[in-house]
PDB file of N, CA and C in Angstrom:
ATOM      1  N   UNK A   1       3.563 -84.688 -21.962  1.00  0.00           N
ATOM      2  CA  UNK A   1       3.231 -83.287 -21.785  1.00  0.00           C
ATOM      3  C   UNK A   1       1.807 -83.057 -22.298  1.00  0.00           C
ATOM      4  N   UNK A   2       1.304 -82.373 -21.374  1.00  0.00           N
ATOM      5  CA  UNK A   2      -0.652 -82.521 -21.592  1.00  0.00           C
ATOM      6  C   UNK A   2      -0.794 -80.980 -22.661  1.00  0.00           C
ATOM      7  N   UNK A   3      -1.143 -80.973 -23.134  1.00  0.00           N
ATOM      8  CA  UNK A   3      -1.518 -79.064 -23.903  1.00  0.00           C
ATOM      9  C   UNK A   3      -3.004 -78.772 -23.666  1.00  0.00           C
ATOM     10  N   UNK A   4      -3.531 -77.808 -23.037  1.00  0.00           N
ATOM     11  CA  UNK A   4      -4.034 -77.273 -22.843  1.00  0.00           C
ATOM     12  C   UNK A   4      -4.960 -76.655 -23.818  1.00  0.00           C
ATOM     13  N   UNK A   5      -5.883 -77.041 -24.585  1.00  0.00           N
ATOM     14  CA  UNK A   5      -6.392 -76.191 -25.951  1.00  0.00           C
ATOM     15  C   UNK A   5      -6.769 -74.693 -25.614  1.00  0.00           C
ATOM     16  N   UNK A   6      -7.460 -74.606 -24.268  1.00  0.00           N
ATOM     17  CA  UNK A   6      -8.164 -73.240 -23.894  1.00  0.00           C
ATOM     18  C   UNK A   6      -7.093 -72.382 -23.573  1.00  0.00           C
ATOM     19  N   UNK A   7      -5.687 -72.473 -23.383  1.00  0.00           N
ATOM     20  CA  UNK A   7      -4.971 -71.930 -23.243  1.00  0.00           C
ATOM     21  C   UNK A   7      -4.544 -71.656 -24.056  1.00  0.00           C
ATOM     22  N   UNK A   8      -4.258 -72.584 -25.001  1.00  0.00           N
ATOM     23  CA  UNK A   8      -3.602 -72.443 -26.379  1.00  0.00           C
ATOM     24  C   UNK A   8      -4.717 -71.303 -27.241  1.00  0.00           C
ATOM     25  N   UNK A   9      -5.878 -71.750 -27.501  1.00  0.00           N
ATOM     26  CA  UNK A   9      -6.985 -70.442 -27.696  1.00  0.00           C
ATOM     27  C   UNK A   9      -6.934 -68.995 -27.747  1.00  0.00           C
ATOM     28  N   UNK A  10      -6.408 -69.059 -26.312  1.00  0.00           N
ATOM     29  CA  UNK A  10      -6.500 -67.411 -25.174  1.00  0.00           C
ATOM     30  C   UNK A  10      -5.014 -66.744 -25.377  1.00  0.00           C
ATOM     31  N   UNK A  11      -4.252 -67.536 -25.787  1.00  0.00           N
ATOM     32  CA  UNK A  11      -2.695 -66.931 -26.034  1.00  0.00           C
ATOM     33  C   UNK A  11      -2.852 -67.062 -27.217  1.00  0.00           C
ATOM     34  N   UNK A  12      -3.794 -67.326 -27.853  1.00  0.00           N
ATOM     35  CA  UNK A  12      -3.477 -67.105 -29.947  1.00  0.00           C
ATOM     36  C   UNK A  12      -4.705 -66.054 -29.852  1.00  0.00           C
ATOM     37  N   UNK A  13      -5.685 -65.515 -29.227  1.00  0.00           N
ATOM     38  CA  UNK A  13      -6.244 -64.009 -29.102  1.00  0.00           C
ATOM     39  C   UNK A  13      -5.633 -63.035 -28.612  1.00  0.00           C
ATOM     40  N   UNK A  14      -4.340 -63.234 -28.003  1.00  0.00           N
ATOM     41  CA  UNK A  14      -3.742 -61.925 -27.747  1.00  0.00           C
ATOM     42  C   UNK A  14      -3.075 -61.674 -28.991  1.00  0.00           C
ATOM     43  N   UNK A  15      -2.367 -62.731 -29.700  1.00  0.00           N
ATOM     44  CA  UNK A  15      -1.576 -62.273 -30.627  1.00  0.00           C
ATOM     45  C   UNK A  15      -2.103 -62.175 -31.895  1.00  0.00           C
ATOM     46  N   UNK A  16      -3.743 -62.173 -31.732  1.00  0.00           N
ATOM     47  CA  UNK A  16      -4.191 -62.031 -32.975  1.00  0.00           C
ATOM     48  C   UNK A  16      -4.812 -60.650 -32.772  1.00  0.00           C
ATOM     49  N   UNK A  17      -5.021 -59.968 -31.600  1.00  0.00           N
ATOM     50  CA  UNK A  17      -4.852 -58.337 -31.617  1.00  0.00           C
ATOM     51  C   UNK A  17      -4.172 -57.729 -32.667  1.00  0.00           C
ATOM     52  N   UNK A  18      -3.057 -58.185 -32.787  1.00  0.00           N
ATOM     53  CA  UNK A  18      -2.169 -57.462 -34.085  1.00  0.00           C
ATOM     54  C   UNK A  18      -2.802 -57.092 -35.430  1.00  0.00           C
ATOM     55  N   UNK A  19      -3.882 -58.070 -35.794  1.00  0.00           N
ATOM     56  CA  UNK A  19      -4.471 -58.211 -36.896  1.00  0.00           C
ATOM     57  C   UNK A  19      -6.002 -57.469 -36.863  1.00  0.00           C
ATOM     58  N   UNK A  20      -6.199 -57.085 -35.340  1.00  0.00           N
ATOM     59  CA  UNK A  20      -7.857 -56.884 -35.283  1.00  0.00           C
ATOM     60  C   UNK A  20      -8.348 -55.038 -35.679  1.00  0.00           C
ATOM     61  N   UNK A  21      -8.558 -55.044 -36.886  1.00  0.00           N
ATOM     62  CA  UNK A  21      -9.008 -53.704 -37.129  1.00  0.00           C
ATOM     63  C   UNK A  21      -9.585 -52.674 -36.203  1.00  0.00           C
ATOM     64  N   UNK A  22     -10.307 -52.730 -35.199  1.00  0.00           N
ATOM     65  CA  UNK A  22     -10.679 -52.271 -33.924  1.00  0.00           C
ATOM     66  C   UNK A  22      -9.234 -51.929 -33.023  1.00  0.00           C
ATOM     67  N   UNK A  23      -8.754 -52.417 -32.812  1.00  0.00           N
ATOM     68  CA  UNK A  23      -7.108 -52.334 -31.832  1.00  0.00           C
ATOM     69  C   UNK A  23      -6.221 -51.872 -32.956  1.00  0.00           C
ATOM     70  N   UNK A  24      -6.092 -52.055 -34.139  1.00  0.00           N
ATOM     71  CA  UNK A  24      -4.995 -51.024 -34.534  1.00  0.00           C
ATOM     72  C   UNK A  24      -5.359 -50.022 -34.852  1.00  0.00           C
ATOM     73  N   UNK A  25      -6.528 -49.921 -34.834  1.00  0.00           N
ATOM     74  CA  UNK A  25      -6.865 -48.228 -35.243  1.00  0.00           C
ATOM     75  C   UNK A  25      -7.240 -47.434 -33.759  1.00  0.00           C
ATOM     76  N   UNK A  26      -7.399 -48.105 -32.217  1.00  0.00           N
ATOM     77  CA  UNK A  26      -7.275 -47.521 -31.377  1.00  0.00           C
ATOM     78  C   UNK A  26      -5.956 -46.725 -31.053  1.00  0.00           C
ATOM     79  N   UNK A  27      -5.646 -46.220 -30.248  1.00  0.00           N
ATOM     80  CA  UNK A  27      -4.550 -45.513 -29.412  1.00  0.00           C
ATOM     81  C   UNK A  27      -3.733 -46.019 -29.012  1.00  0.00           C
ATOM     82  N   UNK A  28      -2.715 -45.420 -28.932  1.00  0.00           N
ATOM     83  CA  UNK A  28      -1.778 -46.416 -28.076  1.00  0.00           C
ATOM     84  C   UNK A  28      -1.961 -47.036 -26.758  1.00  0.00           C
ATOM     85  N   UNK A  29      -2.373 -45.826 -25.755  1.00  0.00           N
ATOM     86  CA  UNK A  29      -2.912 -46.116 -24.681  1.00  0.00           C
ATOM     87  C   UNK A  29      -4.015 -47.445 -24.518  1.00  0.00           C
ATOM     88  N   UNK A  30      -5.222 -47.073 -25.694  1.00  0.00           N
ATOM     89  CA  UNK A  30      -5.955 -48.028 -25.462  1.00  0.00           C
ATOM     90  C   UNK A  30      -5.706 -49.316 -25.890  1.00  0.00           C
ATOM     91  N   UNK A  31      -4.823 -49.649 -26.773  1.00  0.00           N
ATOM     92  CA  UNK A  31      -4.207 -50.763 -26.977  1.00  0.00           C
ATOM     93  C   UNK A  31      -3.113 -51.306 -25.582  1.00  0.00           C
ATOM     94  N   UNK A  32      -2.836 -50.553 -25.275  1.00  0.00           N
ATOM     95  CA  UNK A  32      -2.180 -50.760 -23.761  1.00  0.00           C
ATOM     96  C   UNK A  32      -3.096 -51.131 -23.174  1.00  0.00           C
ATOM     97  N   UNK A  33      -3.915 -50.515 -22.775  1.00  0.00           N
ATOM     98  CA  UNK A  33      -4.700 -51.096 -21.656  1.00  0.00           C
ATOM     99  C   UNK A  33      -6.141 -52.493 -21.927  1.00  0.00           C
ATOM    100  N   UNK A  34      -6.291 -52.408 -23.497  1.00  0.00           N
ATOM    101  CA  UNK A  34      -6.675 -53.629 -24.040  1.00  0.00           C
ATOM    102  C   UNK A  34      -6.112 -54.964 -23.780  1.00  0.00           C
ATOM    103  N   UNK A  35      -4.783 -54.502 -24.125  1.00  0.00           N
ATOM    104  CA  UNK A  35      -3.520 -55.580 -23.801  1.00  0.00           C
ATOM    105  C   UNK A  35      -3.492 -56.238 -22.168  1.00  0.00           C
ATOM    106  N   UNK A  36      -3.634 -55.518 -21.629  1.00  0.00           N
ATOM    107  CA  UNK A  36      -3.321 -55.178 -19.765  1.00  0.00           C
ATOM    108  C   UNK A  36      -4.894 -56.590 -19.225  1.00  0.00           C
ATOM    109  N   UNK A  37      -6.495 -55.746 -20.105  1.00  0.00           N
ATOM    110  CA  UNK A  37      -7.856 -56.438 -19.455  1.00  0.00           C
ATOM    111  C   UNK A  37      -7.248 -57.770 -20.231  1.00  0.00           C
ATOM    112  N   UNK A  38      -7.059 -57.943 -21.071  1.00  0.00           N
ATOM    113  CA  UNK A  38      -6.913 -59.283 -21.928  1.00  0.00           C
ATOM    114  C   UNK A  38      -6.371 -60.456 -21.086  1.00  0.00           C
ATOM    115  N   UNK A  39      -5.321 -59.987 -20.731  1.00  0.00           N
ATOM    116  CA  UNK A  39      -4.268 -60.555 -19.736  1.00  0.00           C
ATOM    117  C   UNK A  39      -4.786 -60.717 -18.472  1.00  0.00           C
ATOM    118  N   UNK A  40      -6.020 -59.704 -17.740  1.00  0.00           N
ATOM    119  CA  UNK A  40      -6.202 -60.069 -16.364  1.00  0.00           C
ATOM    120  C   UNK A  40      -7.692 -60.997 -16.455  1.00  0.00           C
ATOM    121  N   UNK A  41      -7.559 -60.974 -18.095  1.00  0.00           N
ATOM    122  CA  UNK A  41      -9.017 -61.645 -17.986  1.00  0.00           C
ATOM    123  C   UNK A  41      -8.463 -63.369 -18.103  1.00  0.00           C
ATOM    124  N   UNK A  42      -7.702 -63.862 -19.101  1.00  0.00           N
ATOM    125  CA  UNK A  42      -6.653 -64.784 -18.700  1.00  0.00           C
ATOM    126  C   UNK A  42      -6.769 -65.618 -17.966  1.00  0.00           C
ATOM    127  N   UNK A  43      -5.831 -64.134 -16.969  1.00  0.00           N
ATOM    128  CA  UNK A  43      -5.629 -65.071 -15.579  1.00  0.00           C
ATOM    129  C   UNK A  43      -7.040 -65.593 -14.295  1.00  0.00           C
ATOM    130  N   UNK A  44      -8.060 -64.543 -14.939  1.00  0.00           N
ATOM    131  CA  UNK A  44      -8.781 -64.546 -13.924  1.00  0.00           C
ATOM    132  C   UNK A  44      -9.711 -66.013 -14.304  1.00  0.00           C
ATOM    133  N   UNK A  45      -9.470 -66.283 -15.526  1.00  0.00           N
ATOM    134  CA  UNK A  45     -10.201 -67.812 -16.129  1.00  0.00           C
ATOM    135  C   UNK A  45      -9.442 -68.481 -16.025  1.00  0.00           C
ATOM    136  N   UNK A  46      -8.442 -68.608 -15.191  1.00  0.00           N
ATOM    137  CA  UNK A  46      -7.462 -69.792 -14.959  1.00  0.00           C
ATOM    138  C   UNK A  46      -6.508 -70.087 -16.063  1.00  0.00           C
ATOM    139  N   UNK A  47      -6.541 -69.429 -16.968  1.00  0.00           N
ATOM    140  CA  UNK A  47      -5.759 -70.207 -18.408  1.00  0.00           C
ATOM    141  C   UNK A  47      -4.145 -69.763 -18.273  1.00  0.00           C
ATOM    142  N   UNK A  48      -4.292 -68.752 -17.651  1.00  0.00           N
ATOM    143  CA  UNK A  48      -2.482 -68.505 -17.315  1.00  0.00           C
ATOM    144  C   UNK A  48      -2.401 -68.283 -16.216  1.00  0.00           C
ATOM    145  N   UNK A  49      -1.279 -68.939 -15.324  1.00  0.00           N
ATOM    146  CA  UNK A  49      -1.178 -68.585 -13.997  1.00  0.00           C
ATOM    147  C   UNK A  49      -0.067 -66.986 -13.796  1.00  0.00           C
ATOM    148  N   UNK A  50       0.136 -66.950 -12.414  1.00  0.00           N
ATOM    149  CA  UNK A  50       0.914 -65.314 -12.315  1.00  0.00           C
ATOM    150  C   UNK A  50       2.311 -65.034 -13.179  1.00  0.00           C
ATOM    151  N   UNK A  51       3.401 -66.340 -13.402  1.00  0.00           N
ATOM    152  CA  UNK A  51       4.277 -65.985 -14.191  1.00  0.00           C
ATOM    153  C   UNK A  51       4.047 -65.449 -15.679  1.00  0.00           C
ATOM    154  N   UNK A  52       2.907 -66.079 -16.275  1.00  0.00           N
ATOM    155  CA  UNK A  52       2.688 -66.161 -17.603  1.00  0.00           C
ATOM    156  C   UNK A  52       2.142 -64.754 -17.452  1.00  0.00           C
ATOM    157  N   UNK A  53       0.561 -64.479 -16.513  1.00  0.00           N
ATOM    158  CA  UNK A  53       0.254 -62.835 -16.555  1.00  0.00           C
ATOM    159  C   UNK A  53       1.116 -61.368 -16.622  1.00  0.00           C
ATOM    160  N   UNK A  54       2.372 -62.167 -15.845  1.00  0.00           N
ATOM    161  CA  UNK A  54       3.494 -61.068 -15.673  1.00  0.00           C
ATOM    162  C   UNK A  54       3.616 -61.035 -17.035  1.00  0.00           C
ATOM    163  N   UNK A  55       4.219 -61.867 -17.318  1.00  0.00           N
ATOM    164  CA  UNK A  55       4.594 -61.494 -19.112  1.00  0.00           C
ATOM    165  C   UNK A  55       4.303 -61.031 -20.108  1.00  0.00           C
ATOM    166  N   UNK A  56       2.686 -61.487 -20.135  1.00  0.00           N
ATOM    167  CA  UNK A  56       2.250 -60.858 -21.017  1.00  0.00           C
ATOM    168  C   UNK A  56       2.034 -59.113 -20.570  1.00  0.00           C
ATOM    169  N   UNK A  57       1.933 -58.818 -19.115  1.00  0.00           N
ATOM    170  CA  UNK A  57       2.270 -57.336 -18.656  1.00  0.00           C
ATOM    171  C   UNK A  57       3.550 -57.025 -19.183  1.00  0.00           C
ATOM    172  N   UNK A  58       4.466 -57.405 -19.657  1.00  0.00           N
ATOM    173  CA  UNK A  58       5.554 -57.336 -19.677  1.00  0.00           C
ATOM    174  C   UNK A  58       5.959 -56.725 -21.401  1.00  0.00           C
ATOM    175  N   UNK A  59       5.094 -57.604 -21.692  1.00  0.00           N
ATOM    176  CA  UNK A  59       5.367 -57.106 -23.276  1.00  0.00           C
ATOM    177  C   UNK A  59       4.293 -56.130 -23.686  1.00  0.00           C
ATOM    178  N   UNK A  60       2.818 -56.248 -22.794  1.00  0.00           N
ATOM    179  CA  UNK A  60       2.037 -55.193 -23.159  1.00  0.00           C
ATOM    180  C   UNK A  60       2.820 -53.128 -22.641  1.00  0.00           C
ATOM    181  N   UNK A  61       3.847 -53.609 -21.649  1.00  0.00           N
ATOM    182  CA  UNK A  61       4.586 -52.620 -21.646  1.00  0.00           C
ATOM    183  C   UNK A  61       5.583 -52.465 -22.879  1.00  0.00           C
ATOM    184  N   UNK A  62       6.308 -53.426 -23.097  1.00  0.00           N
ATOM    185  CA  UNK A  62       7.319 -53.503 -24.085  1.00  0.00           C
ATOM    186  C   UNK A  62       6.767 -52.562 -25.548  1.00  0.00           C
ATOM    187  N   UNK A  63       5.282 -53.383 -25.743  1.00  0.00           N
ATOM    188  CA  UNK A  63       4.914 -52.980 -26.704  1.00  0.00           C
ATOM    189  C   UNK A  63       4.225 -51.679 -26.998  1.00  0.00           C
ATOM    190  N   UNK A  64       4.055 -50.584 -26.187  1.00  0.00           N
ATOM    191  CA  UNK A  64       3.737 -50.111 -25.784  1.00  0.00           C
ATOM    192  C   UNK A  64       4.872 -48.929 -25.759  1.00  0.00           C
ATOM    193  N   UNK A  65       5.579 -48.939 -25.220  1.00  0.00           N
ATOM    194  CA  UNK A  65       7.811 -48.888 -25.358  1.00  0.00           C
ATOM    195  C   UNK A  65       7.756 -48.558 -26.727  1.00  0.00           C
ATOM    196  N   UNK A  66       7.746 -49.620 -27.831  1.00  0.00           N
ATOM    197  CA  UNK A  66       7.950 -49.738 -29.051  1.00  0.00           C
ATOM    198  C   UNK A  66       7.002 -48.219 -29.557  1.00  0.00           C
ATOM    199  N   UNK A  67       5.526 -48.316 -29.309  1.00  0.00           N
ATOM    200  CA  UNK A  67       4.707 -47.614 -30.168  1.00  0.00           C
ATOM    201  C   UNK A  67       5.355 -46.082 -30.076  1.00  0.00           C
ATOM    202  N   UNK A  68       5.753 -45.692 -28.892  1.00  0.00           N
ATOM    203  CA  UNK A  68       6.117 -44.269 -28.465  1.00  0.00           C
ATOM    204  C   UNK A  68       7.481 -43.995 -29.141  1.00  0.00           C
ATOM    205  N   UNK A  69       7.846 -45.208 -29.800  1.00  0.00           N
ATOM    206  CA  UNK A  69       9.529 -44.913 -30.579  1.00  0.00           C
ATOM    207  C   UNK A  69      10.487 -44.630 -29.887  1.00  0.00           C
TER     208      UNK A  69
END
């Protein structure tokens, strides 16, 4: 099984959003839609193909779900 470092990279910057002083002190919205470019930027560098983009759409909704309580 080959691993990918640039992938591995680009999926440990989404989840290091959590930590980035800039994005938690934005909005919800804009953390939504931070979440959303992050993800189409991603895919658009090849590092995740369409299942993986869905997902992370998936939880940038989820999470998003969560913030509104």
């Amino acid at each position: 099984m080959a691993i990918n470092i640039q992938q591995v990279n680009a999926l440990e910057a989404w989840f290091a959003l959590r930590n980035d002083p800039a994005f938690i002190s934005a909005t919800r919205e804009e953390r939504y839609e931070t979440r959303l470019a992050l993800a189409d930027d991603l895919k658009e560098q090849g590092l995740i193909d369409e299942g993986e983009w869905r997902e992370l759409g998936e939880e940038a909704v989820a999470a998003y779900g969560d913030e509104l309580g």
